[in-house]
N, C-alpha and C. Protein backbone atom coordinates (compact mmCIF):
# COMPACT_ATOMS: atom_id res chain seq x y z
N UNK A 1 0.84 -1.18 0.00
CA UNK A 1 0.00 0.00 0.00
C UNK A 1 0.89 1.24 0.00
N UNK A 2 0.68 2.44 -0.82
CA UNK A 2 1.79 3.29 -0.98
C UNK A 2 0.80 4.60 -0.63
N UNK A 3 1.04 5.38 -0.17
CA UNK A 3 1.07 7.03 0.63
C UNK A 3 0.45 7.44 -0.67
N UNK A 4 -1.08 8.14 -0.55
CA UNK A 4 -1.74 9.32 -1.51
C UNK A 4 -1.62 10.14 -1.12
N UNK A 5 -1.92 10.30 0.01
CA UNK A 5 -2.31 12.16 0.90
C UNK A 5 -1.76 11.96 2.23
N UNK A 6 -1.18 13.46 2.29
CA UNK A 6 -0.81 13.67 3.97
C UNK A 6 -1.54 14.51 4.38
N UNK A 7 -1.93 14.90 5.10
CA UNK A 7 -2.85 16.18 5.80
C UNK A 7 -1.86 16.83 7.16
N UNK A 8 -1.81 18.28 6.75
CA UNK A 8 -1.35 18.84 7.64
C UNK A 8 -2.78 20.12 8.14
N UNK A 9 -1.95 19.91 9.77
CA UNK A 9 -3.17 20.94 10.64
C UNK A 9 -2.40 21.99 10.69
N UNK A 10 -3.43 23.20 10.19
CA UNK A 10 -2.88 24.29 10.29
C UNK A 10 -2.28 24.69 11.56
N UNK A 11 -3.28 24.91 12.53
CA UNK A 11 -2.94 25.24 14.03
C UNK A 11 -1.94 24.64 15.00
N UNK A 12 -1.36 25.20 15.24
CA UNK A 12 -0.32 24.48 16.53
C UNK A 12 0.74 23.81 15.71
N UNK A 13 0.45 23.84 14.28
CA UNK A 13 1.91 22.36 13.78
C UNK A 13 2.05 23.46 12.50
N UNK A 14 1.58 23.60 11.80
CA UNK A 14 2.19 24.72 10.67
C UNK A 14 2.54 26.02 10.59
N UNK A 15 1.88 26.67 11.26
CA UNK A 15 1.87 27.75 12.24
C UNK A 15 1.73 27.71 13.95
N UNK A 16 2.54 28.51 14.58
CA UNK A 16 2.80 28.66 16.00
C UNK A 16 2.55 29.79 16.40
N UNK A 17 2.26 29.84 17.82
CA UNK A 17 2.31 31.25 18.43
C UNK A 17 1.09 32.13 17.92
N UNK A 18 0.50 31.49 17.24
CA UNK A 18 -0.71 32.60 16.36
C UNK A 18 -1.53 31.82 16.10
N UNK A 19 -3.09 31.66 16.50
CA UNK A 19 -3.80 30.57 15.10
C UNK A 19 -4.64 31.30 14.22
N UNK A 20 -5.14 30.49 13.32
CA UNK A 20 -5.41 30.94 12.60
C UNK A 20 -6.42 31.98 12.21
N UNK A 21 -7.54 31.94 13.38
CA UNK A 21 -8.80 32.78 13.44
C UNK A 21 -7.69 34.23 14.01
N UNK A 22 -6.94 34.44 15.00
CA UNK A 22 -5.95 35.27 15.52
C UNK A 22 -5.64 36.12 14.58
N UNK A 23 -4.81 35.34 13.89
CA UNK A 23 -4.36 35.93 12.42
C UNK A 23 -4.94 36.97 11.93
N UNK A 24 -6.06 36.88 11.29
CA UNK A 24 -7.02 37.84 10.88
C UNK A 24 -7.93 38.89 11.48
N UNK A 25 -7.86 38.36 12.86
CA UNK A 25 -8.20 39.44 13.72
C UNK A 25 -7.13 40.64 14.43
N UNK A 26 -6.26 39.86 14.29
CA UNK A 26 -4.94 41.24 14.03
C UNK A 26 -4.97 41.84 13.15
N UNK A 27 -5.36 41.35 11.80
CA UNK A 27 -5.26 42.22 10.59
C UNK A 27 -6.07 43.29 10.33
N UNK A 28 -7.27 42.83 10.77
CA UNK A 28 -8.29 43.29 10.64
C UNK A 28 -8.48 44.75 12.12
N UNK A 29 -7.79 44.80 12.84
CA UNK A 29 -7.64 45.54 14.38
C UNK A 29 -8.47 45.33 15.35
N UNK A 30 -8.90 43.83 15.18
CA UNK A 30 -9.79 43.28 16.26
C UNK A 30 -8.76 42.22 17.47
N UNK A 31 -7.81 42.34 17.50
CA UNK A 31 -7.29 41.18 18.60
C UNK A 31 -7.65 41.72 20.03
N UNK A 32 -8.01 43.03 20.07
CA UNK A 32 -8.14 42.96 21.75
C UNK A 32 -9.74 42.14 21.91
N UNK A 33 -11.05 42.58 21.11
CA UNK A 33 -12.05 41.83 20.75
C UNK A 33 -12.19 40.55 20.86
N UNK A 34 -10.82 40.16 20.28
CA UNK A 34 -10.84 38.37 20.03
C UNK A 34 -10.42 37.80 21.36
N UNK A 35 -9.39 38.36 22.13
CA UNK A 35 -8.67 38.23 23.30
C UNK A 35 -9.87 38.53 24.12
N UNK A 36 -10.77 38.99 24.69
CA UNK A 36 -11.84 39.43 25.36
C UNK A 36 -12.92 38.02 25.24
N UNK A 37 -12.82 37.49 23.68
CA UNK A 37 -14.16 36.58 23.00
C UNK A 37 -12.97 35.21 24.10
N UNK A 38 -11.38 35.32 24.35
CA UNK A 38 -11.25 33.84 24.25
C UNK A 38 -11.30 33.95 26.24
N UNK A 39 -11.07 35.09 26.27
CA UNK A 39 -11.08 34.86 28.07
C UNK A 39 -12.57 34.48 28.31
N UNK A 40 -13.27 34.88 28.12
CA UNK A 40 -14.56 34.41 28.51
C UNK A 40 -14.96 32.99 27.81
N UNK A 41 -14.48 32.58 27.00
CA UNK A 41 -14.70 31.12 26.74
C UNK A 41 -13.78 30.17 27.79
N UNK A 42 -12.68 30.58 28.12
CA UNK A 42 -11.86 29.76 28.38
C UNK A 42 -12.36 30.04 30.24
N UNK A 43 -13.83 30.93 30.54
CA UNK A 43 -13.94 31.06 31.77
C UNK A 43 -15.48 30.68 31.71
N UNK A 44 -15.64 29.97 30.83
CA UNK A 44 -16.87 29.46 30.41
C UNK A 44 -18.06 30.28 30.45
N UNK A 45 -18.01 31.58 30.27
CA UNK A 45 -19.15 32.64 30.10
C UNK A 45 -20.14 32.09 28.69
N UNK A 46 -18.95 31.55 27.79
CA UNK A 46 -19.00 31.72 26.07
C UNK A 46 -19.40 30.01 25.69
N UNK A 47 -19.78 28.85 25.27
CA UNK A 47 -19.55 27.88 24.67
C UNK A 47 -18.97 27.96 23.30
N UNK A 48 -18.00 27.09 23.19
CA UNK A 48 -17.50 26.72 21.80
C UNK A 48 -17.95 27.70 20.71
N UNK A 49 -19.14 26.91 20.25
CA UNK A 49 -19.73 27.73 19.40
C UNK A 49 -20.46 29.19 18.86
N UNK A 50 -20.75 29.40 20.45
CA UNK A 50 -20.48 31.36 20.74
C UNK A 50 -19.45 31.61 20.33
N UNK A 51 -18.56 31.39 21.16
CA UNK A 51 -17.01 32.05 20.84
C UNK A 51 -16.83 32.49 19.33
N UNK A 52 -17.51 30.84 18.30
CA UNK A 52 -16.51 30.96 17.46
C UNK A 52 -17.25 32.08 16.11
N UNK A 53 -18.73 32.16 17.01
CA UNK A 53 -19.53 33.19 15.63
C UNK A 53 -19.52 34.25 15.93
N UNK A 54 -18.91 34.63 17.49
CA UNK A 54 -18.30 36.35 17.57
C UNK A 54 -17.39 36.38 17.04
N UNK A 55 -16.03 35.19 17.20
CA UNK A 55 -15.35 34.96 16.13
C UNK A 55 -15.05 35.90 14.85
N UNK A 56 -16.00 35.16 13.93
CA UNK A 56 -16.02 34.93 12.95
C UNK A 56 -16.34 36.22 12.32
N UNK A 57 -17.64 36.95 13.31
CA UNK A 57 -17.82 38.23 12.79
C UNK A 57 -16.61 39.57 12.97
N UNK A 58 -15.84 39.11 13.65
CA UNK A 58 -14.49 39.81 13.93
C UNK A 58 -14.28 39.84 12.59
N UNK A 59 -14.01 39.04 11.49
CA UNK A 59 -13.15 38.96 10.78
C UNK A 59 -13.64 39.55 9.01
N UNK A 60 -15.64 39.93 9.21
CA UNK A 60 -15.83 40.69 8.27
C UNK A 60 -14.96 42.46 7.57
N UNK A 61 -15.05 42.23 6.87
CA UNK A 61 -14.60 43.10 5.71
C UNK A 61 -13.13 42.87 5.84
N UNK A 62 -12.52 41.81 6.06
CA UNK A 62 -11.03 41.34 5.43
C UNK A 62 -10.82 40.69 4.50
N UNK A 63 -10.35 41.46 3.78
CA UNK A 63 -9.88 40.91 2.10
C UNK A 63 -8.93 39.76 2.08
N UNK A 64 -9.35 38.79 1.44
CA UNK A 64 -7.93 37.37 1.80
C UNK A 64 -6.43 38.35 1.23
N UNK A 65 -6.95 38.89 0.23
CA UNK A 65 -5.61 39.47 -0.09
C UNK A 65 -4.71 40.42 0.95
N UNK A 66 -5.13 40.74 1.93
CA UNK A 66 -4.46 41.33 2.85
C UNK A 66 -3.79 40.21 3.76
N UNK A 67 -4.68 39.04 4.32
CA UNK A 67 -4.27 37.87 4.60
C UNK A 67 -3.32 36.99 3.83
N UNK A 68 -2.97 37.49 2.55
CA UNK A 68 -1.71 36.89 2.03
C UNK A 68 -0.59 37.44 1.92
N UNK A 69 -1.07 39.26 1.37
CA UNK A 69 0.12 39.71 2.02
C UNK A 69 1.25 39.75 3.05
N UNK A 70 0.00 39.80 4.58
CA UNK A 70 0.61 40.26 5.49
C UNK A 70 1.40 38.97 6.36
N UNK A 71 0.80 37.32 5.80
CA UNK A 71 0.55 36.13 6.61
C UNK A 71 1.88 35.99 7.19
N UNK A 72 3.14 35.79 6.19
CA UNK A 72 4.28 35.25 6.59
C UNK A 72 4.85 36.27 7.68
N UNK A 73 4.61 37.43 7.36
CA UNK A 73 5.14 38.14 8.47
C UNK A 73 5.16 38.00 9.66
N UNK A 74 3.48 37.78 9.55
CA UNK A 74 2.50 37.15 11.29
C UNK A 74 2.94 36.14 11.88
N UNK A 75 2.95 35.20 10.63
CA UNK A 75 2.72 33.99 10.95
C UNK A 75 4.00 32.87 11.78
N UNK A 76 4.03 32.08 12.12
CA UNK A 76 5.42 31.85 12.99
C UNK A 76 5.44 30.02 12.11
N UNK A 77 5.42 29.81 10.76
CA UNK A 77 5.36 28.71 10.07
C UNK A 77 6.33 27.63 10.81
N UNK A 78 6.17 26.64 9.82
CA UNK A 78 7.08 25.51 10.56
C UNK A 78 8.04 25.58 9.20
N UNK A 79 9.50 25.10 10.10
CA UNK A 79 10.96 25.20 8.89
C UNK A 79 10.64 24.37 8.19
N UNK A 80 10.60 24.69 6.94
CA UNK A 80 10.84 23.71 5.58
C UNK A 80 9.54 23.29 5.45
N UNK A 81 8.55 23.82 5.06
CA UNK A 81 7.28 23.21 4.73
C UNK A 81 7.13 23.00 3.06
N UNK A 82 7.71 24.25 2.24
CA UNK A 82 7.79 24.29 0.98
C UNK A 82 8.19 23.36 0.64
N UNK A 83 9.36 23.27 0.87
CA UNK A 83 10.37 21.94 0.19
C UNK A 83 9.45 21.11 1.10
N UNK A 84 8.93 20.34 1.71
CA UNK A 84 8.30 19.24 2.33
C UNK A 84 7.80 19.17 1.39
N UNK A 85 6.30 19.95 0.74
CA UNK A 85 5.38 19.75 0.12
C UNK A 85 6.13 19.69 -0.94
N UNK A 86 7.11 19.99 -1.82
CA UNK A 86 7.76 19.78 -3.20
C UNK A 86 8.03 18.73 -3.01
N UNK A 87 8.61 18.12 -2.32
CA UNK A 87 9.09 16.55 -1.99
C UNK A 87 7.72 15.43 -2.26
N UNK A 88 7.05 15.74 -1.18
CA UNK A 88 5.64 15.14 -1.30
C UNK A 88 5.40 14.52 -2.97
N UNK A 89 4.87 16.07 -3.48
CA UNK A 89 4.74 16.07 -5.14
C UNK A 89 5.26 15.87 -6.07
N UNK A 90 6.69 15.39 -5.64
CA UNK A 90 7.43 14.56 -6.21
C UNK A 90 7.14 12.78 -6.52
N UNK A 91 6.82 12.55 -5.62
CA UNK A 91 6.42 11.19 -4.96
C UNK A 91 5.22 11.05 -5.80
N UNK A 92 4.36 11.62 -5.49
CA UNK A 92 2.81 11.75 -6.25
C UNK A 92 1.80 11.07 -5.62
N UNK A 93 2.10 12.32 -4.18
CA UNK A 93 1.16 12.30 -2.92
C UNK A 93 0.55 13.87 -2.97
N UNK A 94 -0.63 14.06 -2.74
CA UNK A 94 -1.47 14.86 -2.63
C UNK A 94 -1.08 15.41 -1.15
N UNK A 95 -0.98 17.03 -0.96
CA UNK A 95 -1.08 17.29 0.46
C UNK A 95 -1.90 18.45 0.72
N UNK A 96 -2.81 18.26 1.49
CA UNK A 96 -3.71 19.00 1.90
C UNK A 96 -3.46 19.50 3.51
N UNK A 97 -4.27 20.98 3.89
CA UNK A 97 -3.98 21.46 5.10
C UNK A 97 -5.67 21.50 5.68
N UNK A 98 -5.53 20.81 6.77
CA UNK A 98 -6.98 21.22 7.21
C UNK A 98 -7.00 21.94 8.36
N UNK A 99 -8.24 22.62 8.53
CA UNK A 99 -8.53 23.73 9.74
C UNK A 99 -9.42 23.87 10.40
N UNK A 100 -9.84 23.70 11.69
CA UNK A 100 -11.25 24.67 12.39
C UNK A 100 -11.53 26.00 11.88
N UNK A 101 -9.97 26.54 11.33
CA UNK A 101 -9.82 28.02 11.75
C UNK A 101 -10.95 28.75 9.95
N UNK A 102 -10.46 29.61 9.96
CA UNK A 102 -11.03 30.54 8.47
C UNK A 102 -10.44 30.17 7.47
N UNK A 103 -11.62 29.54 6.47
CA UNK A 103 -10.92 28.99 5.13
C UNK A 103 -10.11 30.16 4.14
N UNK A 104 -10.35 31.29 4.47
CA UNK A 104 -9.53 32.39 3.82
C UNK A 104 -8.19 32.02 4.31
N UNK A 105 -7.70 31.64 5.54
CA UNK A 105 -6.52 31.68 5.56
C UNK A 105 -5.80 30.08 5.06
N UNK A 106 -6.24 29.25 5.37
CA UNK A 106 -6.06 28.21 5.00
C UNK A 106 -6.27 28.32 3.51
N UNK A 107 -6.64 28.80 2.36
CA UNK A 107 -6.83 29.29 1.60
C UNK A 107 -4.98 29.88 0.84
N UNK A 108 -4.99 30.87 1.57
CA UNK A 108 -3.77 31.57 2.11
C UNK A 108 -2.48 30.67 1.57
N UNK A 109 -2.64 29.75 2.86
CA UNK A 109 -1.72 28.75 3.20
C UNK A 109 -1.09 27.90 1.88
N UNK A 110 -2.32 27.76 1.63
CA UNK A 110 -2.52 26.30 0.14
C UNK A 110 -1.67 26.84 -0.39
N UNK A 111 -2.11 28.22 -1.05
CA UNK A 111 -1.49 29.10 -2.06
C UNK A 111 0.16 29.20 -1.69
N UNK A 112 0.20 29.55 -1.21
CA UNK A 112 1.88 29.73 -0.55
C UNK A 112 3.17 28.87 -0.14
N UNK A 113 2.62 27.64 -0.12
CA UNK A 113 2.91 26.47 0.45
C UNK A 113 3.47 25.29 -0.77
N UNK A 114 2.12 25.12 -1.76
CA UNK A 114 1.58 24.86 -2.36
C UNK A 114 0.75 23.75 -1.92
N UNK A 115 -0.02 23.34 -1.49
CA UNK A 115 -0.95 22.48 -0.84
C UNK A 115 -1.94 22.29 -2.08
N UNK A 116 -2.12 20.58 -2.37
CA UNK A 116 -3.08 20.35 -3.25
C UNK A 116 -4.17 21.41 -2.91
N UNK A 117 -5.17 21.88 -3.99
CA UNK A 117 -6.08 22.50 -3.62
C UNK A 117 -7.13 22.15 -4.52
N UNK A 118 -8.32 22.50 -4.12
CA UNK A 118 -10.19 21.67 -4.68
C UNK A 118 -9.77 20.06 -4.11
């Protein structure tokens, strides 16, 4: 049996120090907002799914294109992911990134990375 696809998680393993909903709420000049949305989840005011549709509305009117500009800067990636994924596609394994977080950035990611994409 030979290797089709690897899946990498955005959060915590491709990026560090930042995730991915974070990301865009810095961009956007909502992190004190988001930081406010995670203390009260993490003090159980909020459930999961509260959290994540105040979230989410944090992150209207951000253009992905600002999220691609600005990502690598933000972002705290893992060494050698490019060449990983060139390697991969060498082989003629599919690699995909999956996320909880905002498909704009994961989006992002694909693009940059090169991560199979559709």
């Amino acid at each position: 049996m030979s290797i089709k696809l690897v899946c990498f998680d955005l959060d915590d393993t491709l990026i560090r120090e930042i995730h991915s909903v974070m990301l865009p709420c810095l961009l956007n000049g909502k992190e004190q907002e988001h930081a406010i949305i995670q203390e009260k989840e993490e003090q159980e005011q909020l459930n999961y799914m509260e959290a994540d549709y105040l979230r989410a509305k944090l992150l209207s009117g951000l253009e992905e294109e600002k999220i691609s500009k600005c990502f690598l800067a933000v972002a705290r990636p893992l060494n050698n992911i490019s060449e990983t994924i060139q390697v991969l596609h060498t082989h003629d394994i599919r690699c995909i990134v999956i996320t909880v977080g905002p498909k704009q950035v994961a989006k992002v990611v694909a693009d940059i990375w090169g991560f199979t994409s559709g």
